[in-house]
C-alpha atoms as a PDB file:
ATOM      1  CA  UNK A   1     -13.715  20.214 -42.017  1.00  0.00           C
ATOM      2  CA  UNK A   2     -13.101  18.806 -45.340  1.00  0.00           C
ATOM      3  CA  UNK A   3     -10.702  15.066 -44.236  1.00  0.00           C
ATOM      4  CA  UNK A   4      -9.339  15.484 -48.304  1.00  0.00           C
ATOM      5  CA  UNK A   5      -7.252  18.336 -47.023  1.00  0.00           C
ATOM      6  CA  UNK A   6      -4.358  17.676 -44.787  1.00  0.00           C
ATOM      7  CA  UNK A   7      -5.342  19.716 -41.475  1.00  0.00           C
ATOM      8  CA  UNK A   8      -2.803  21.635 -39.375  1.00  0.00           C
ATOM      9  CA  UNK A   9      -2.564  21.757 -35.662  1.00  0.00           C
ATOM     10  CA  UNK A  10      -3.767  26.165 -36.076  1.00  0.00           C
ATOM     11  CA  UNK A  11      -7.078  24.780 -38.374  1.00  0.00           C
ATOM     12  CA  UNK A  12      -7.693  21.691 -36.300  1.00  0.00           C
ATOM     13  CA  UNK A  13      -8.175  24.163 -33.314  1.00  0.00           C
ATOM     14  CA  UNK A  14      -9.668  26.765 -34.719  1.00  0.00           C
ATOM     15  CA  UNK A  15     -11.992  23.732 -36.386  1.00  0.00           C
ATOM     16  CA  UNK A  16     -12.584  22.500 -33.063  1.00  0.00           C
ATOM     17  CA  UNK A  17     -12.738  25.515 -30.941  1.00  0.00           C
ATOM     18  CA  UNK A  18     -15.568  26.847 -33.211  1.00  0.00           C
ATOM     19  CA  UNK A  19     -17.863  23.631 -32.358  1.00  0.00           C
ATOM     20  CA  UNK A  20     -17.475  23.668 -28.913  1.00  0.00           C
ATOM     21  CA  UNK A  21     -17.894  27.134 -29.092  1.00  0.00           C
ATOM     22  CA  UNK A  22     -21.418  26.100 -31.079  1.00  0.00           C
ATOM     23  CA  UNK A  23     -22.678  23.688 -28.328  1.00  0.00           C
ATOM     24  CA  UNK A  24     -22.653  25.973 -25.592  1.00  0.00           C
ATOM     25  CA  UNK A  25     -19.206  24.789 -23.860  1.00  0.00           C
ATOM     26  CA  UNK A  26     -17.694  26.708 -21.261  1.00  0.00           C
ATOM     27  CA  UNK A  27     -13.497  27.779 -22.418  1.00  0.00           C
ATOM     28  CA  UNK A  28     -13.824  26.386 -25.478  1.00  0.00           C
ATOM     29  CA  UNK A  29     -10.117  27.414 -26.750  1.00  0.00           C
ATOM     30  CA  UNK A  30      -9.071  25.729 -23.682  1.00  0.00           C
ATOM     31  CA  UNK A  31     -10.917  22.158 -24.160  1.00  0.00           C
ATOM     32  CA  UNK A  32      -9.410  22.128 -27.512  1.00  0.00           C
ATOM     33  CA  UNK A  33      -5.933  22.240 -26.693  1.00  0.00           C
ATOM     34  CA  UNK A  34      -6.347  20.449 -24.370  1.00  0.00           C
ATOM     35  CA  UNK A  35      -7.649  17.450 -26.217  1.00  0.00           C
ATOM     36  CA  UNK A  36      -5.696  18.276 -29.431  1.00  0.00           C
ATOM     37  CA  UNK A  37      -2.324  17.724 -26.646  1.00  0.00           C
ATOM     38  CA  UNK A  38      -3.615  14.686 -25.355  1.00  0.00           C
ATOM     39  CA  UNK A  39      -4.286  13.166 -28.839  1.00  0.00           C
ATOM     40  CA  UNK A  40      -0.738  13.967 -29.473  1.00  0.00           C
ATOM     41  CA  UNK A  41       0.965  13.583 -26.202  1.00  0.00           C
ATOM     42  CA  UNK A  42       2.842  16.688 -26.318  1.00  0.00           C
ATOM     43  CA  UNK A  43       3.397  19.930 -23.916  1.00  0.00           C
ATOM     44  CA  UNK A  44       1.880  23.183 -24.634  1.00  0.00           C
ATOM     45  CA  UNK A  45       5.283  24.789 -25.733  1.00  0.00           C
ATOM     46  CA  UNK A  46       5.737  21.956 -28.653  1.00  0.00           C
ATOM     47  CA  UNK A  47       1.872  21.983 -29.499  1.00  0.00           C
ATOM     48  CA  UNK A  48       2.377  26.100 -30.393  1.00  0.00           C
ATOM     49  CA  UNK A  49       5.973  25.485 -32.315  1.00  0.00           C
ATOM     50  CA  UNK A  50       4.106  22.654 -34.151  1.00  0.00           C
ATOM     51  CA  UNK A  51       1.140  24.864 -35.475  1.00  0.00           C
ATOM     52  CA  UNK A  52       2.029  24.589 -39.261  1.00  0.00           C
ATOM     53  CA  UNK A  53       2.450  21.519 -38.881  1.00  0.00           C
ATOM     54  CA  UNK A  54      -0.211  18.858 -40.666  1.00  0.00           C
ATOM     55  CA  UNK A  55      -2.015  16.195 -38.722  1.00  0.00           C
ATOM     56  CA  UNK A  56      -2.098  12.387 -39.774  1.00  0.00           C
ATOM     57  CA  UNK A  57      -5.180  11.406 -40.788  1.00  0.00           C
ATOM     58  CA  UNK A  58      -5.648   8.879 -37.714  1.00  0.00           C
ATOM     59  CA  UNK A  59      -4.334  12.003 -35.541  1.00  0.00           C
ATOM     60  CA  UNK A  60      -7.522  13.822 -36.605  1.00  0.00           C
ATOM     61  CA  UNK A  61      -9.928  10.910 -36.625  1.00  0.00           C
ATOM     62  CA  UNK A  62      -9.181  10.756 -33.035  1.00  0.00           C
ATOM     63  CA  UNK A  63      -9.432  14.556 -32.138  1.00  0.00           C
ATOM     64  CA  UNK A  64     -12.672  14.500 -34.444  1.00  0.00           C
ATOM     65  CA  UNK A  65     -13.213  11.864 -31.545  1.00  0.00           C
ATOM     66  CA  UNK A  66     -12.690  13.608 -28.209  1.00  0.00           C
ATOM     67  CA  UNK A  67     -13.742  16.915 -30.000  1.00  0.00           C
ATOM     68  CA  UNK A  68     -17.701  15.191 -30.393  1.00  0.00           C
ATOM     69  CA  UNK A  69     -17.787  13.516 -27.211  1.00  0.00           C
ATOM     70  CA  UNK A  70     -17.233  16.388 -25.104  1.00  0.00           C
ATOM     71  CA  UNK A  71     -19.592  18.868 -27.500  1.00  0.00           C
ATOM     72  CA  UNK A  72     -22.060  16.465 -26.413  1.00  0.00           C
ATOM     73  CA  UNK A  73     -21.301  17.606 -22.502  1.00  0.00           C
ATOM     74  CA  UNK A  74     -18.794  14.989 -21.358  1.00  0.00           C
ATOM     75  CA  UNK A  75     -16.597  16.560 -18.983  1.00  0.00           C
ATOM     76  CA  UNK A  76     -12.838  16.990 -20.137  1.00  0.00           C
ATOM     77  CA  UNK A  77     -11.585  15.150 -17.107  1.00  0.00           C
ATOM     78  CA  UNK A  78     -13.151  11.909 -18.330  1.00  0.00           C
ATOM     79  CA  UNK A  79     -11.902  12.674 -21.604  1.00  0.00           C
ATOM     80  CA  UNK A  80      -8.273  12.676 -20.562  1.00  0.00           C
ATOM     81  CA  UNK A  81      -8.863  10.528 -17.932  1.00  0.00           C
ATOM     82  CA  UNK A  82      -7.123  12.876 -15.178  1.00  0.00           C
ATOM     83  CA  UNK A  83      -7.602  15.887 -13.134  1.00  0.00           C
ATOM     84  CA  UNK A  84      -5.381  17.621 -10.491  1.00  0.00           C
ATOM     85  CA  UNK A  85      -6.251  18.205  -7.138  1.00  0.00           C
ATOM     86  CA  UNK A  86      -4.200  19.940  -4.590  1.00  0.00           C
ATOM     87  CA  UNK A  87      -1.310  20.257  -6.986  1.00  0.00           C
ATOM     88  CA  UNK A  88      -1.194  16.406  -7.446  1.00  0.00           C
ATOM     89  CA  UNK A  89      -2.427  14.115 -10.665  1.00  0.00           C
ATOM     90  CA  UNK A  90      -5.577  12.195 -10.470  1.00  0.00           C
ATOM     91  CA  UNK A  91      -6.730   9.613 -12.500  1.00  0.00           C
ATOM     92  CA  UNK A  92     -10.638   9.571 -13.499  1.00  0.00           C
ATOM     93  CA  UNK A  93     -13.479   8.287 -15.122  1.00  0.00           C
ATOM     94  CA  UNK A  94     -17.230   7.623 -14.953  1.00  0.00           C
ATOM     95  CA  UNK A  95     -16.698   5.657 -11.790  1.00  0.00           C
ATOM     96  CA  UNK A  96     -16.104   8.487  -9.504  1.00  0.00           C
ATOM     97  CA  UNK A  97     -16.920  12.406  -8.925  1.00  0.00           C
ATOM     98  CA  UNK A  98     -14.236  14.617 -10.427  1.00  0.00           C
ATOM     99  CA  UNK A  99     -12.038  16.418  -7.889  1.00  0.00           C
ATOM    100  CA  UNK A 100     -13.266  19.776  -7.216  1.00  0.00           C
ATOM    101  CA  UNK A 101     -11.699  22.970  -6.062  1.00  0.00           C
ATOM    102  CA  UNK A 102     -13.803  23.346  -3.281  1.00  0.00           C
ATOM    103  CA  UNK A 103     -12.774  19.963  -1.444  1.00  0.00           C
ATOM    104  CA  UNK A 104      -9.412  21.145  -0.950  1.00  0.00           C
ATOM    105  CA  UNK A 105     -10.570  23.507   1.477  1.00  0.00           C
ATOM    106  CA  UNK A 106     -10.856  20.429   3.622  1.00  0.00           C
ATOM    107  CA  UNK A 107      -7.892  19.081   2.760  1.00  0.00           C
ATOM    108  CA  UNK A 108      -5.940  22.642   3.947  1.00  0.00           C
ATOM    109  CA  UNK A 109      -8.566  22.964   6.847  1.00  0.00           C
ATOM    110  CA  UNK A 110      -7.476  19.198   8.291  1.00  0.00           C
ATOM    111  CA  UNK A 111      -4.104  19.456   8.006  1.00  0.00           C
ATOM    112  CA  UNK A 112      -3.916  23.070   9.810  1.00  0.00           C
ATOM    113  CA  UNK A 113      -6.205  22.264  12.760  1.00  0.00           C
ATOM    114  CA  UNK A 114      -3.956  18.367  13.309  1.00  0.00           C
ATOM    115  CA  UNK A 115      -1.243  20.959  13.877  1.00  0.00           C
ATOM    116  CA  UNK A 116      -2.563  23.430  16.282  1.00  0.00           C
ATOM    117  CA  UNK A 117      -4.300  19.536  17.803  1.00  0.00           C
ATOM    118  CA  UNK A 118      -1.003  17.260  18.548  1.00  0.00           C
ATOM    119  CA  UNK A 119       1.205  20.428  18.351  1.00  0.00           C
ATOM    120  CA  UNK A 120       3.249  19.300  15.456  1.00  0.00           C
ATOM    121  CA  UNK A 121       1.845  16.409  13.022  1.00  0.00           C
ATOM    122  CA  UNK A 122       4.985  15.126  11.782  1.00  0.00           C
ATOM    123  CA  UNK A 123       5.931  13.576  15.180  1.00  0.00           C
ATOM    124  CA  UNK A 124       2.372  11.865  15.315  1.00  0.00           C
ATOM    125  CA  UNK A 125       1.691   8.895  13.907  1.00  0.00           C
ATOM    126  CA  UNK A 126      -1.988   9.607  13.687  1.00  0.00           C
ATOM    127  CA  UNK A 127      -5.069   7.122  12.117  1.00  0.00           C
ATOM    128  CA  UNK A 128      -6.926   9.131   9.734  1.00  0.00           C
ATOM    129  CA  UNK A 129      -9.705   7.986   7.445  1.00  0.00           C
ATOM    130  CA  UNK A 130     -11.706   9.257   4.602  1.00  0.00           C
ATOM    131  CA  UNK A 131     -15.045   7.907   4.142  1.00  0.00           C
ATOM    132  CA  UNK A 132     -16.752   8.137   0.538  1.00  0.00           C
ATOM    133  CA  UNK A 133     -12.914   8.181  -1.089  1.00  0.00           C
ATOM    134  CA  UNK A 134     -14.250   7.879  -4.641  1.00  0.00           C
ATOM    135  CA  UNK A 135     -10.643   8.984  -6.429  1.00  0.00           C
ATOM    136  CA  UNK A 136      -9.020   8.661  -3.159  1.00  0.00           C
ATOM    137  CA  UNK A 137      -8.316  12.570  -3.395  1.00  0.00           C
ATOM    138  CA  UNK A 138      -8.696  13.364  -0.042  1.00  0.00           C
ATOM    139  CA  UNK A 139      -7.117  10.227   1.693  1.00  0.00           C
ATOM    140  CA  UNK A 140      -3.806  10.779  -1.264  1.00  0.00           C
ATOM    141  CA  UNK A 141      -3.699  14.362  -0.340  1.00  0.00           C
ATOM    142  CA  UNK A 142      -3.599  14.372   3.399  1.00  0.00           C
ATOM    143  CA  UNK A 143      -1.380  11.208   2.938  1.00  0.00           C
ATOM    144  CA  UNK A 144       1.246  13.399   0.480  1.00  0.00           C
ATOM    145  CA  UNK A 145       1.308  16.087   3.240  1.00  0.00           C
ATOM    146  CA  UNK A 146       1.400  14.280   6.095  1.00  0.00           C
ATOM    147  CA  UNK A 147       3.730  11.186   6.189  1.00  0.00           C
ATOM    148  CA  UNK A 148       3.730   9.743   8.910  1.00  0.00           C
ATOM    149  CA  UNK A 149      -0.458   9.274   9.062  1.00  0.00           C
ATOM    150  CA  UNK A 150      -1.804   6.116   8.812  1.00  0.00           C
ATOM    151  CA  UNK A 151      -4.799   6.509   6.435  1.00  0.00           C
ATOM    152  CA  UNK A 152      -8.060   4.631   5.611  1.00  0.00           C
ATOM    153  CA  UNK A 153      -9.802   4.735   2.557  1.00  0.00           C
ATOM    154  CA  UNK A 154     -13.619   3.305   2.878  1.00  0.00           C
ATOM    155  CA  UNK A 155     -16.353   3.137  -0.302  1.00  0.00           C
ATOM    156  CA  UNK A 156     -19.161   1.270  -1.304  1.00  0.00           C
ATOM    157  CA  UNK A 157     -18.039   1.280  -4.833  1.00  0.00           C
ATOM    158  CA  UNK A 158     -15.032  -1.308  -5.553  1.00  0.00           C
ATOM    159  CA  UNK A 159     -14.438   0.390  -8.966  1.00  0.00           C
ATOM    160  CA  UNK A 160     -13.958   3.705  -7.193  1.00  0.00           C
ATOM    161  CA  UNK A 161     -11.653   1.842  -4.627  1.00  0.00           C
ATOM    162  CA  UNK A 162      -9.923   0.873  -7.442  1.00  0.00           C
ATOM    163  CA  UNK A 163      -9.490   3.955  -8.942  1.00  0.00           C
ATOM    164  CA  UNK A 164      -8.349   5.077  -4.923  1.00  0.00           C
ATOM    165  CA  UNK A 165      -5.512   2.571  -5.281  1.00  0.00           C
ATOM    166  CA  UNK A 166      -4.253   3.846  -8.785  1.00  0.00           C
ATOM    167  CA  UNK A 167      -3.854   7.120  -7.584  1.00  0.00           C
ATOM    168  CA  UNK A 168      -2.230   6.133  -4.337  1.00  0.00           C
ATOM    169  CA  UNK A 169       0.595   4.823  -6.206  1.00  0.00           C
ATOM    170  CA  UNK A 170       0.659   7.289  -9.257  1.00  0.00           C
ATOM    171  CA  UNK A 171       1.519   9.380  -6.283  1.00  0.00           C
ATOM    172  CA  UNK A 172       3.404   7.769  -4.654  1.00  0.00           C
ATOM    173  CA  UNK A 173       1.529   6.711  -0.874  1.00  0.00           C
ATOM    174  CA  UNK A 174       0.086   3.342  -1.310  1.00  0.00           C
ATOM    175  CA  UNK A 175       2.093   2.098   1.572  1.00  0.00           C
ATOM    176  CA  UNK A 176       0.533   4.396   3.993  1.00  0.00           C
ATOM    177  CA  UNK A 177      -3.396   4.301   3.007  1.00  0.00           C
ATOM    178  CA  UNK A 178      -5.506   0.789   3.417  1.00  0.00           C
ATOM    179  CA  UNK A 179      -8.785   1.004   1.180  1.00  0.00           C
ATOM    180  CA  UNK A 180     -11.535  -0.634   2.716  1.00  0.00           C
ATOM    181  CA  UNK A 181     -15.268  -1.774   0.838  1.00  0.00           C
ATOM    182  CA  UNK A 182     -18.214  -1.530   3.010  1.00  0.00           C
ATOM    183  CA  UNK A 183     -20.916   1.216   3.947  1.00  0.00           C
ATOM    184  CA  UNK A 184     -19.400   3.939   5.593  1.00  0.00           C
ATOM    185  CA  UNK A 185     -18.199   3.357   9.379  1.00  0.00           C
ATOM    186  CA  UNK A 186     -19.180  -0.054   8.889  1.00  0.00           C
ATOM    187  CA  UNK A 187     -15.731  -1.660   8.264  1.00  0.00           C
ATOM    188  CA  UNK A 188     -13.971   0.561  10.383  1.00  0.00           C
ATOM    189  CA  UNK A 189     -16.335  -0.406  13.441  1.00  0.00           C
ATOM    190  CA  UNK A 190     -16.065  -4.327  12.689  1.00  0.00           C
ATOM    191  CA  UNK A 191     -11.931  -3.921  12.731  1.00  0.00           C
ATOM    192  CA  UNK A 192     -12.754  -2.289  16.244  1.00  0.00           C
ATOM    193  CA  UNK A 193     -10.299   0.570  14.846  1.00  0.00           C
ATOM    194  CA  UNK A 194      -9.894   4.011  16.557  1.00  0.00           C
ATOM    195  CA  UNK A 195      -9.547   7.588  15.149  1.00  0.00           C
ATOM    196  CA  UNK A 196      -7.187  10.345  15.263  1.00  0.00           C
ATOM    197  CA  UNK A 197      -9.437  11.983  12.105  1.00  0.00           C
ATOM    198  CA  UNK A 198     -12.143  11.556  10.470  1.00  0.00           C
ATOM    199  CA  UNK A 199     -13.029  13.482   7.106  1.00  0.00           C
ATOM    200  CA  UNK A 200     -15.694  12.693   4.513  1.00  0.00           C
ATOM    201  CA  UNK A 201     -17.447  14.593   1.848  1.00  0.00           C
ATOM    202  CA  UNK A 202     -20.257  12.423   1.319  1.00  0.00           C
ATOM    203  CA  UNK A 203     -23.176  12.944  -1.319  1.00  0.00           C
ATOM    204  CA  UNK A 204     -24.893  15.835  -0.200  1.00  0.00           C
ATOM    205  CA  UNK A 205     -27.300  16.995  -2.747  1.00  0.00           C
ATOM    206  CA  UNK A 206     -31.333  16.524  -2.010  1.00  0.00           C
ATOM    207  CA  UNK A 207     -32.935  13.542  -4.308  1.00  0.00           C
ATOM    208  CA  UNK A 208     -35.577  16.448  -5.172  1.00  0.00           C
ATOM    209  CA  UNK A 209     -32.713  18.821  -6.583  1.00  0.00           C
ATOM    210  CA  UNK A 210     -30.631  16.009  -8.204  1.00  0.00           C
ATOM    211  CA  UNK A 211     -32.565  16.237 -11.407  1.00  0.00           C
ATOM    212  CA  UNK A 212     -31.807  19.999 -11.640  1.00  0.00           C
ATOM    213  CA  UNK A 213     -28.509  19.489 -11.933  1.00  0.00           C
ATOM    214  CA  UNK A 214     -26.359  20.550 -14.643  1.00  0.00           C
ATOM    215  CA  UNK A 215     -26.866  18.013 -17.368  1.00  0.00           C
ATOM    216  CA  UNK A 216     -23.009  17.359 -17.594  1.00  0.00           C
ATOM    217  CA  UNK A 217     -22.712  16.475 -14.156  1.00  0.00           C
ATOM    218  CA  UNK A 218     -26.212  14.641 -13.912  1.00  0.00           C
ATOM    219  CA  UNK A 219     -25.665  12.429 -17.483  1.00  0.00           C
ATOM    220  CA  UNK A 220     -21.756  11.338 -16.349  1.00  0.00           C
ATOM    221  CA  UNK A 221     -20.864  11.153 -13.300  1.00  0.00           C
ATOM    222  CA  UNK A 222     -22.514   8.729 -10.906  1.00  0.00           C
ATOM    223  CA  UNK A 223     -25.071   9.736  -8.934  1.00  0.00           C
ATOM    224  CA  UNK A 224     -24.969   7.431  -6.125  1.00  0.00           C
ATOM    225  CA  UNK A 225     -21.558   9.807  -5.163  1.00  0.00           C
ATOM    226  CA  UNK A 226     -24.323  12.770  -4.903  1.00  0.00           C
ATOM    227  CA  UNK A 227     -28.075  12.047  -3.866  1.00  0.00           C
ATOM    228  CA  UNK A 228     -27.971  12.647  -0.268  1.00  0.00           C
ATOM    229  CA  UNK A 229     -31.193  11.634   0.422  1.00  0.00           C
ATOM    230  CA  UNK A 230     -34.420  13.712   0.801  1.00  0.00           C
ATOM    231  CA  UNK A 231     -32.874  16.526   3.060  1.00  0.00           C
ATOM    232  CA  UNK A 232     -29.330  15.488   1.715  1.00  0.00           C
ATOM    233  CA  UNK A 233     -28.329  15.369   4.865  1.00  0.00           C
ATOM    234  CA  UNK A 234     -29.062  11.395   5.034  1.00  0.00           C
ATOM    235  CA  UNK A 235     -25.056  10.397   5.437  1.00  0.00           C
ATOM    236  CA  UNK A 236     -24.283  13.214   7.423  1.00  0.00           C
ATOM    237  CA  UNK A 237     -26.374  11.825  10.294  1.00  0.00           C
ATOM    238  CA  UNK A 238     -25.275   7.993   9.630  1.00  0.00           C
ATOM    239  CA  UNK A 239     -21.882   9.445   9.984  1.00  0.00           C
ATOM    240  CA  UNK A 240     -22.142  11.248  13.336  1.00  0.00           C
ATOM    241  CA  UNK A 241     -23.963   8.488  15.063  1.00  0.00           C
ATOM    242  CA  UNK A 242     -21.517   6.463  14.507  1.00  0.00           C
ATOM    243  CA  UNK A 243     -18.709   8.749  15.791  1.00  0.00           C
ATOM    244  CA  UNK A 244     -18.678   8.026  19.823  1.00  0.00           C
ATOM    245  CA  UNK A 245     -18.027   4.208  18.580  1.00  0.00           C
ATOM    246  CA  UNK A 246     -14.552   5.304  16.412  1.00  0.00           C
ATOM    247  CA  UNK A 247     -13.100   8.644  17.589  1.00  0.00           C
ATOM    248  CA  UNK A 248     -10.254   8.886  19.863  1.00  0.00           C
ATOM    249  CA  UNK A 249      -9.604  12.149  22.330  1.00  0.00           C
ATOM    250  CA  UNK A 250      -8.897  14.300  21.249  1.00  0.00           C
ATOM    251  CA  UNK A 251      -9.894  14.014  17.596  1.00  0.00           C
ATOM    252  CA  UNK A 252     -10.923  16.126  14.533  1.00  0.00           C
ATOM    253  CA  UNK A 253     -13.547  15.257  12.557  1.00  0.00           C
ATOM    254  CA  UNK A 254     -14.145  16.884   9.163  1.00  0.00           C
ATOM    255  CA  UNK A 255     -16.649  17.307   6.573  1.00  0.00           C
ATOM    256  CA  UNK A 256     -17.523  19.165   3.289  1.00  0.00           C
ATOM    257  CA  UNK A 257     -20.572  20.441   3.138  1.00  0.00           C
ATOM    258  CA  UNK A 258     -23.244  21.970   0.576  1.00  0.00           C
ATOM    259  CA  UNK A 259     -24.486  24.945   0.298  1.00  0.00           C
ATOM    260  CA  UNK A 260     -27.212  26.167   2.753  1.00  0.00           C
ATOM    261  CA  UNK A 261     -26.133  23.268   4.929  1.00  0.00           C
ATOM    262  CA  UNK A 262     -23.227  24.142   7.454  1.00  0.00           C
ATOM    263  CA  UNK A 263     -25.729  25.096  10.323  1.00  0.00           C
ATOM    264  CA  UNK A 264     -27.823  21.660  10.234  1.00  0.00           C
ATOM    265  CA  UNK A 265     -24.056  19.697  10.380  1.00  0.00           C
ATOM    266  CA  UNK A 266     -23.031  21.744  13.126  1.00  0.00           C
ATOM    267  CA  UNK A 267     -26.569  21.283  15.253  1.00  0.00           C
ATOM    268  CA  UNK A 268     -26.097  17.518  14.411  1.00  0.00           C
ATOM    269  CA  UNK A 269     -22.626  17.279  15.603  1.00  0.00           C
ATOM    270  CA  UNK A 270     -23.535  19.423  18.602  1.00  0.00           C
ATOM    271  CA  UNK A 271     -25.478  16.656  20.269  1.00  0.00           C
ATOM    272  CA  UNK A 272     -22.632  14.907  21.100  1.00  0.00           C
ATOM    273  CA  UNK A 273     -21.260  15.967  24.452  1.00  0.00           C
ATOM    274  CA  UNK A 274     -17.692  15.300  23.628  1.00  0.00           C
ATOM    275  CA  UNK A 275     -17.351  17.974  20.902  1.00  0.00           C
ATOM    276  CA  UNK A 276     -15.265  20.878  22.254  1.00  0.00           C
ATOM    277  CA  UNK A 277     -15.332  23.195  19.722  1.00  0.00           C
ATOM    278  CA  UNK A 278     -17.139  23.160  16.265  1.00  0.00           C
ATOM    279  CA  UNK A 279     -16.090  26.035  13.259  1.00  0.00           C
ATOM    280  CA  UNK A 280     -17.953  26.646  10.185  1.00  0.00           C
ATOM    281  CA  UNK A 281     -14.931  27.609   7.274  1.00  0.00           C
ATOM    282  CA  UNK A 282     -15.949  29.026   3.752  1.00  0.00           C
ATOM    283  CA  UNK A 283     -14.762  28.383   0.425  1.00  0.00           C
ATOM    284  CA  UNK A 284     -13.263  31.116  -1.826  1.00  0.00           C
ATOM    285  CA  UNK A 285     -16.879  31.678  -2.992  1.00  0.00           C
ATOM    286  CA  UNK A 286     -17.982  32.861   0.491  1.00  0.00           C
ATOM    287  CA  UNK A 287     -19.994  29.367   0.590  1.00  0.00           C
ATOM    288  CA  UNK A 288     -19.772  27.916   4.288  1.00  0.00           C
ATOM    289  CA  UNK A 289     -17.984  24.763   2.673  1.00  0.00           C
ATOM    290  CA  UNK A 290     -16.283  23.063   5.481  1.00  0.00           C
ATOM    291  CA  UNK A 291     -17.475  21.762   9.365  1.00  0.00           C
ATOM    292  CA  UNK A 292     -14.912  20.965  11.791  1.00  0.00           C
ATOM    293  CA  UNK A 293     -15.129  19.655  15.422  1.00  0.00           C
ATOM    294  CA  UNK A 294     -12.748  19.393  17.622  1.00  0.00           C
ATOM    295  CA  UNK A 295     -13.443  16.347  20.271  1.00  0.00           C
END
């Protein structure tokens, strides 16, 4: 677009809708307004009564900006820095996995089964924790709906822990989560602390298929939150031989799970003689997305 002419918002997204559109990028009407909004910092009803209106030249040098970086594949969350999950604002960047739809399967799953568990939730102080927080989307979540839990937060990464914390307290919950750094039950363990729940969705793709992933996912966000190992089942079994030495009874146990891989969790968590009951749950996709025991 020729910068000598004043731009309006209407050319600036047609400008930048057509160059998405050009580099293969999925809703490309969408991105734009959505980064021509966040360069301005205004709603969707004021960006469409503000169409004929011009942009200021550092306006535009900035959506020129965001407009590049994601035709070259960077996802729109890191762009704007946030993404909701659950129906509650995250805050994220290259530190952490974006939220995805899926998870909250989980999330729903958790909170459902706790109530048919203690009969009632909100007159149970239960100790939940969420191992492999990253944004702390999970641990926030369950934390939101559930009030009177006690929740742990565990990573490896201290910049996604501190990304966790952020979003605690942009929503309000910081009070009832503690984050913990260490390698998954490891911290937990050494505090000799017990648990009510236990939910994790831990990297889970195969090393072997982690090159085959989409390059937008594979060039930004980090990969330790998604190589699973050779099987990428590698944290699934670190997890559950660790369980007997932090679960309370009775006690739910949670995890996401990729695709192909519900039956190997559920053989894996079967060993243990205290599980009572185990369920496979699927996603809106069909995809068995969810394990959870019941101890």
């Amino acid at each position: 677009m020729d910068r000598t002419k004043k731009a309006t918002i209407r050319e600036a997204l047609k400008w930048a809708s057509s160059r998405l559109q050009n580099n293969n990028i999925p809703e490309a009407e969408i991105s734009a307004e959505v980064l021509l909004r966040y360069i301005l910092e205004i709603d969707r009803t004021r960006l469409f009564m503000s169409l004929n209106q011009p942009l200021t030249s550092e306006d535009w040098y900035k959506f020129e900006d965001v407009v590049n970086r994601r035709s070259s594949g960077e996802p729109l969350q890191y762009i704007v820095g946030w993404q909701e999950f659950y129906g509650l604002p995250f805050k994220v960047n290259r530190d952490v996995l974006i939220p995805r739809p899926e998870t909250e399967v989980l999330v729903e799953e958790i909170c459902k089964a706790s109530k048919r568990t203690w009969q009632g939730t909100s007159d149970h102080a239960l100790v939940a924790a969420d191992i492999g927080t990253g944004s702390g989307a999970i641990a926030v979540s369950l934390a939101r709906m559930n009030r009177r839990w006690n929740i742990i937060a565990v990573d490896m990464s201290l910049s996604a822990l501190q990304v966790a914390r952020e979003n605690a307290v942009l929503n309000g919950v910081e009070r009832q989560i503690s984050f913990f750094h260490g390698d998954l039950l490891q911290p937990i363990k050494q505090q000799g602390i017990k648990l009510d729940i236990l939910v994790s969705n831990p990297p889970y793709i195969p090393t072997k298929e982690v090159e085959l992933l989409h390059p937008q996912v594979k060039k930004f966000e980090p990969i330790r939150a998604l190589d699973g190992g050779e099987t990428g089942l590698y944290f699934y079994q670190r997890l559950i031989e660790d369980l007997p030495h932090v679960m309370k009874e009775p006690g739910l146990v949670g995890f996401e799970v990729g695709m192909g891989q519900a039956d190997q969790v559920v053989n894996a968590l079967g060993q243990w003689k205290k599980i009572k009951k185990i369920e496979k749950i699927k996603d809106l996709q069909g995809i068995e997305r969810v394990v959870l025991a019941s101890i």
